[in-house]
C-alpha atoms as a PDB file:
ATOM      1  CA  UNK A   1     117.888 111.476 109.560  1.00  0.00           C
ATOM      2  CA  UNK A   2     116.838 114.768 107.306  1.00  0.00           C
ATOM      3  CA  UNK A   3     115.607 117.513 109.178  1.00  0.00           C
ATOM      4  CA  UNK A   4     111.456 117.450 109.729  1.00  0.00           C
ATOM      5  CA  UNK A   5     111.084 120.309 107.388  1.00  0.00           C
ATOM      6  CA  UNK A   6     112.399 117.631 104.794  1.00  0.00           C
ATOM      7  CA  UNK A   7     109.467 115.730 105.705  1.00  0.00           C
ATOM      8  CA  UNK A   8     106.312 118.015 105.759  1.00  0.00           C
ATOM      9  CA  UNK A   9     105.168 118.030 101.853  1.00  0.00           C
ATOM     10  CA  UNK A  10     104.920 114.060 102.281  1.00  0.00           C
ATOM     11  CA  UNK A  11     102.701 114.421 105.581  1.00  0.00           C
ATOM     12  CA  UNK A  12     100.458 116.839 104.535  1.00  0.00           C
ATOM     13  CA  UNK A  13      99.556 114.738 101.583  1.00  0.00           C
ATOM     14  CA  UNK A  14      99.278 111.779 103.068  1.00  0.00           C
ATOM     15  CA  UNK A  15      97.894 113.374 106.509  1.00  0.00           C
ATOM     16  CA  UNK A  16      99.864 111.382 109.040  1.00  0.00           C
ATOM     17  CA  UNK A  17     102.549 113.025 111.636  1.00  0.00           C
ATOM     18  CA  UNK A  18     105.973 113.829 111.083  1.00  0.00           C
ATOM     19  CA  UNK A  19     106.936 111.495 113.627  1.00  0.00           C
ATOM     20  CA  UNK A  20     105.178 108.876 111.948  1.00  0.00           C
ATOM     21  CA  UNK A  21     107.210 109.093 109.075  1.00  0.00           C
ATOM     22  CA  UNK A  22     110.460 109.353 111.163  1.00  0.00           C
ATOM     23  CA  UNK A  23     109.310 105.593 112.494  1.00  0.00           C
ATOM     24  CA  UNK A  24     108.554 104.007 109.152  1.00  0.00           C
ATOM     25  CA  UNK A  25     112.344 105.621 107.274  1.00  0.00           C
ATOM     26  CA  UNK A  26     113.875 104.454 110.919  1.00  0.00           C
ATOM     27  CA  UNK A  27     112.330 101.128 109.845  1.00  0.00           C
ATOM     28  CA  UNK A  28     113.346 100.761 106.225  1.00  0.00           C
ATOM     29  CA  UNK A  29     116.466 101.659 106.790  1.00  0.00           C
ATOM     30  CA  UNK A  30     117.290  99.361 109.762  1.00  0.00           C
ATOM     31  CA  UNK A  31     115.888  96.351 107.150  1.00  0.00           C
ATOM     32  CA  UNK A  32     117.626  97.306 104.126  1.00  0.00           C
ATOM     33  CA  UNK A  33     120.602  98.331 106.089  1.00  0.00           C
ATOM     34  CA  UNK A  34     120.527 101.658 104.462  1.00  0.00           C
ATOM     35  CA  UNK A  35     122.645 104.497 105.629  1.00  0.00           C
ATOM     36  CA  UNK A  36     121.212 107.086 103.898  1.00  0.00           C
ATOM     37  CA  UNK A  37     117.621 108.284 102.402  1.00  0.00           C
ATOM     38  CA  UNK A  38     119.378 107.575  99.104  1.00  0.00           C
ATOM     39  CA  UNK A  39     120.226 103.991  99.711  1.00  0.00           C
ATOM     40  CA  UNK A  40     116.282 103.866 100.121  1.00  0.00           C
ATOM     41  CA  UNK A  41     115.650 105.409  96.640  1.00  0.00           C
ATOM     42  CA  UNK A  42     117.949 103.441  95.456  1.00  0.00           C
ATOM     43  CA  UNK A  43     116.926 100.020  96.423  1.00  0.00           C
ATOM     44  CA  UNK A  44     112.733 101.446  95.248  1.00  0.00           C
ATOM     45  CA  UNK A  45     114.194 102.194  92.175  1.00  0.00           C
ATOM     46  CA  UNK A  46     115.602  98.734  91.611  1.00  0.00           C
ATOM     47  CA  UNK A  47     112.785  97.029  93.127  1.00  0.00           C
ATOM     48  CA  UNK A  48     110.470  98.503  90.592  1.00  0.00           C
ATOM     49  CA  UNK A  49     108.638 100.027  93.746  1.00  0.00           C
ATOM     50  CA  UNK A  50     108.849 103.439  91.707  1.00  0.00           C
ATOM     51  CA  UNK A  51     109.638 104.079  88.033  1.00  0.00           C
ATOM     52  CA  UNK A  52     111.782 107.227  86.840  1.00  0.00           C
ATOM     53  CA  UNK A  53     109.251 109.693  85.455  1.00  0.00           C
ATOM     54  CA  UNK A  54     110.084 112.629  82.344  1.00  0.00           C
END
C-alpha cells in the first residue's frame, strides 16, 4: 500500500485517520481483487463512480 504521506490531503479533507483510510483501500481492493491503487481508479472510472474532469 502507498506510503501514509500519500494519504494525508484525502484525510484532512474528509477529517478521518490515516488508518482509516488504510482499512477501507485494504477493503476495496480485497473485493475487486485489485493489486494496485490503479486497478481501483480504474474499475471507478468504468463504474461511472467518477468522471474524467478538463
Amino acid at each position: 500500500m502507498a506510503p501514509a504521506d500519500d494519504l494525508r490531503p484525502d484525510v484532512v479533507v474528509m477529517d478521518i485517520t490515516v488508518a482509516t483510510v488504510k482499512v477501507h483501500v485494504a477493503r476495496l481492493f480485497t473485493k475487486l481483487g485489485a493489486r494496485a491503487r490503479a486497478h481501483l481508479g480504474i474499475a471507478a472510472y468504468g463504474s461511472g463512480l467518477v468522471t474524467p474532469t478538463r
